[in-house]
N, C-alpha and C. Protein backbone atom coordinates (compact mmCIF):
# COMPACT_ATOMS: atom_id res chain seq x y z
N UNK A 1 175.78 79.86 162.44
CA UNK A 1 175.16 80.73 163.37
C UNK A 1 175.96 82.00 163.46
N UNK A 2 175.53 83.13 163.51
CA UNK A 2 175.84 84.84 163.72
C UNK A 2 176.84 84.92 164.64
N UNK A 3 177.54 84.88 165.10
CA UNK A 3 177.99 84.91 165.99
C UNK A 3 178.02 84.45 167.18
N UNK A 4 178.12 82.89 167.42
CA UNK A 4 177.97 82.07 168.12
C UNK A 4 179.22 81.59 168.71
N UNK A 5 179.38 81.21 169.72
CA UNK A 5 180.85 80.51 170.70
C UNK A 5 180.29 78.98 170.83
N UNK A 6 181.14 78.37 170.08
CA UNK A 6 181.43 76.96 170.46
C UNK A 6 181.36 76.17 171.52
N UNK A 7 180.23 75.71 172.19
CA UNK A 7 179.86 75.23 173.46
C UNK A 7 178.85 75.60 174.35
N UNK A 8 178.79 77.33 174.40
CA UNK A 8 177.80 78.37 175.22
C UNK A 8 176.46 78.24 174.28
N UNK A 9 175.71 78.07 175.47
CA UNK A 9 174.30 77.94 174.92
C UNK A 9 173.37 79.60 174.63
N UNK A 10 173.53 79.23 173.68
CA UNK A 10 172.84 80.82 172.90
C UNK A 10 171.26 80.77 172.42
N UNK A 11 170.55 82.02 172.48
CA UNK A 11 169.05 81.88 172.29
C UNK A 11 168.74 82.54 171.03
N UNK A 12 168.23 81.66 169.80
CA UNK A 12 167.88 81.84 168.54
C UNK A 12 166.63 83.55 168.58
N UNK A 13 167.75 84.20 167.68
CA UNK A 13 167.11 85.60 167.83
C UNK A 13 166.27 85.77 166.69
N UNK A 14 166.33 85.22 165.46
CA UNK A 14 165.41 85.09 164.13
C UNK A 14 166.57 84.17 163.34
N UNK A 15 165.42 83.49 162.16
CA UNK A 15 165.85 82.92 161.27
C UNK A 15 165.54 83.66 159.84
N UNK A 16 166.48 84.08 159.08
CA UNK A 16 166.79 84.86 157.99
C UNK A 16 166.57 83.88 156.76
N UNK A 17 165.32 83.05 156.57
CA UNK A 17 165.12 82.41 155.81
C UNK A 17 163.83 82.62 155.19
N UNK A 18 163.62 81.42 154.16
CA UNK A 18 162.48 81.73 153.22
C UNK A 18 161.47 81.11 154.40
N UNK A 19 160.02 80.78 154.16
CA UNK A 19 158.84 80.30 154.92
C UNK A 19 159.08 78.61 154.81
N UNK A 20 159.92 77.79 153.68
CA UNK A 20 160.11 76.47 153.63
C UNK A 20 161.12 76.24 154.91
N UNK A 21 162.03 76.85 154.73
CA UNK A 21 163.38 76.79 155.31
C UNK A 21 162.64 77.18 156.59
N UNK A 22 162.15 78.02 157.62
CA UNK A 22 161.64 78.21 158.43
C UNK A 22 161.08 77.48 159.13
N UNK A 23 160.11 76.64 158.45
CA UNK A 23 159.21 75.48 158.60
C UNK A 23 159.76 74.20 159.05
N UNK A 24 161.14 74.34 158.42
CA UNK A 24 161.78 72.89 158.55
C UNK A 24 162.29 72.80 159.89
N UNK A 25 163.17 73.79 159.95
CA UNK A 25 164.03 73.94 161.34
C UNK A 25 163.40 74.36 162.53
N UNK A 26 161.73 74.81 162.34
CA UNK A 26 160.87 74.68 163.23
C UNK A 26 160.63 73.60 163.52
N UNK A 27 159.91 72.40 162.40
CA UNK A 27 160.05 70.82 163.29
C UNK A 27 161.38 70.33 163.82
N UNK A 28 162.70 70.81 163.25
CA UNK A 28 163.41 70.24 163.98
C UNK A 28 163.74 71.16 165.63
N UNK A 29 163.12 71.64 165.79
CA UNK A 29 163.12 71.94 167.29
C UNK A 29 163.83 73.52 167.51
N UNK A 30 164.49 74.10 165.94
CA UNK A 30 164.78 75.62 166.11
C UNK A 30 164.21 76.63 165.72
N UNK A 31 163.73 77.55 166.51
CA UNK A 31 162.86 78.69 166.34
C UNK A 31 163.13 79.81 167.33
N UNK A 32 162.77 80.80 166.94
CA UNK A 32 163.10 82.50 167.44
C UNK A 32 162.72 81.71 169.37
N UNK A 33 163.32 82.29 170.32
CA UNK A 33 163.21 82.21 171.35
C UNK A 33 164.06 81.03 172.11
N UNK A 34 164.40 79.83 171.18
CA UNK A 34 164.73 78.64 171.52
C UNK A 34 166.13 78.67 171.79
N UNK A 35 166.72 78.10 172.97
CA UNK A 35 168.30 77.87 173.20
C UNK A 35 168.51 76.67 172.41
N UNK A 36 169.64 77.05 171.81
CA UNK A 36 170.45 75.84 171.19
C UNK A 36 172.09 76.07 172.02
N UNK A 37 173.04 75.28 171.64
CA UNK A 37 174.68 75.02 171.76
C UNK A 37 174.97 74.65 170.59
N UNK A 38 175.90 75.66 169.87
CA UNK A 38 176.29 74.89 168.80
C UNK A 38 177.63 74.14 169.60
N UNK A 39 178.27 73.03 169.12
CA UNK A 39 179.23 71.80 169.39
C UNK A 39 180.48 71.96 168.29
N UNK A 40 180.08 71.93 167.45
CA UNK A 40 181.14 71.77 166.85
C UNK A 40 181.10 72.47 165.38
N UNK A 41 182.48 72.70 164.78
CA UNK A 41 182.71 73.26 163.46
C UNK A 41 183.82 72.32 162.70
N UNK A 42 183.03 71.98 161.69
CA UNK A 42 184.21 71.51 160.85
C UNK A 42 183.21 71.09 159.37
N UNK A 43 184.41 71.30 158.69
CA UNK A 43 184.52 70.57 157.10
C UNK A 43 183.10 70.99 156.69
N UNK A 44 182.51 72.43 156.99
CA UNK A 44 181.59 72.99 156.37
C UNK A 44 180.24 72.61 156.99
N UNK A 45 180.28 71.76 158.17
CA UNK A 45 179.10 71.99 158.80
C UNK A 45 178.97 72.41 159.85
N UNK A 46 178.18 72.48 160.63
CA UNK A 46 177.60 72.94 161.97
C UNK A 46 177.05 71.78 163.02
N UNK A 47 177.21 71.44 163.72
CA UNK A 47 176.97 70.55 165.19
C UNK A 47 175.85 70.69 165.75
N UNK A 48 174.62 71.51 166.34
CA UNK A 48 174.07 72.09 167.60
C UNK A 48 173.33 71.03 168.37
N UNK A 49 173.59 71.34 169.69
CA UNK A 49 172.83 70.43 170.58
C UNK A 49 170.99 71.56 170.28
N UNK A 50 170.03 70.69 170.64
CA UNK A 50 168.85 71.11 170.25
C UNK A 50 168.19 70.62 171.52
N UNK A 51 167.43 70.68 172.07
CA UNK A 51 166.72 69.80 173.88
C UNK A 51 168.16 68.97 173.83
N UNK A 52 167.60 68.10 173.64
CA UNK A 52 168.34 66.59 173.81
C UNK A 52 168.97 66.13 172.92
N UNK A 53 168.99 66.51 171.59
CA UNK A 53 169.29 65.79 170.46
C UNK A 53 170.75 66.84 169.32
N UNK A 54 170.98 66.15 169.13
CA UNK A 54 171.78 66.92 167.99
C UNK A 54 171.92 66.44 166.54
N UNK A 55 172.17 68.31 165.85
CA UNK A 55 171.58 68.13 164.59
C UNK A 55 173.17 68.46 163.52
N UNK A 56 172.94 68.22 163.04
CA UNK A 56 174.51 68.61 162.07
C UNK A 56 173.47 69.52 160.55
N UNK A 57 174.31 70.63 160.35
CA UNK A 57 173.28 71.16 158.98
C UNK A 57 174.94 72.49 158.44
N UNK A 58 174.84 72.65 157.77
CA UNK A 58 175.31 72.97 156.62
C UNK A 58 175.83 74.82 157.03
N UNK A 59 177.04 74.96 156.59
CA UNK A 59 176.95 76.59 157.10
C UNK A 59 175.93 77.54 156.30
N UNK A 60 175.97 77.38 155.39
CA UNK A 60 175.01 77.97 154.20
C UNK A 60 173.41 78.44 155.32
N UNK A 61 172.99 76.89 155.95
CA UNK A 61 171.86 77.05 156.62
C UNK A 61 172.27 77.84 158.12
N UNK A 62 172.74 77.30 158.35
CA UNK A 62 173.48 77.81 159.66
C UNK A 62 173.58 79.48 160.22
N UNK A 63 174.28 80.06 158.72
CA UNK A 63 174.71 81.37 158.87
C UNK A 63 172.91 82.16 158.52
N UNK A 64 171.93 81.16 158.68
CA UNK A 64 170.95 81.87 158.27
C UNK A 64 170.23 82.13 160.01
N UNK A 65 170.39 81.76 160.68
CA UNK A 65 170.29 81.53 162.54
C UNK A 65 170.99 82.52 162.95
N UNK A 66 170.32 84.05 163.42
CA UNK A 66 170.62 84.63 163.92
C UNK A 66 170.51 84.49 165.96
N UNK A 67 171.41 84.71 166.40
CA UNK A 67 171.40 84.26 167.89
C UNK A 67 172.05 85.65 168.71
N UNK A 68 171.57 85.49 170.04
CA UNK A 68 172.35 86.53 170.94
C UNK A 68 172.61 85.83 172.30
């Protein structure tokens, strides 16, 4: 994620991806408008709490989640 703080719940400003990639992380519950928390960083992935649930995904995908 763009510039994201570890814990503070931040609101997904666009996703800088193709229409597949878009699609996906729309069923999983992230899309332009939506608060997430990312949780944690390590060993090349990403954490985020999502509603209720949390997702672990890849920095590659990650750094594609623009947030403010």
């Amino acid at each position: 994620m763009v510039a994201a703080s570890l814990g503070n719940e931040v609101t997904v400003a666009k996703i800088a991806a193709d229409e597949k990639v878009k699609r996906h992380l729309e069923d999983l519950g992230i899309l332009a408008g939506q608060t997430i928390t990312p949780m944690s960083d390590c060993m090349g992935n990403t954490v985020v709490k999502v509603r209720d649930s949390r997702l672990v995904m890849n920095h590659g995908l990650a750094e594609k989640i623009y947030v403010r």
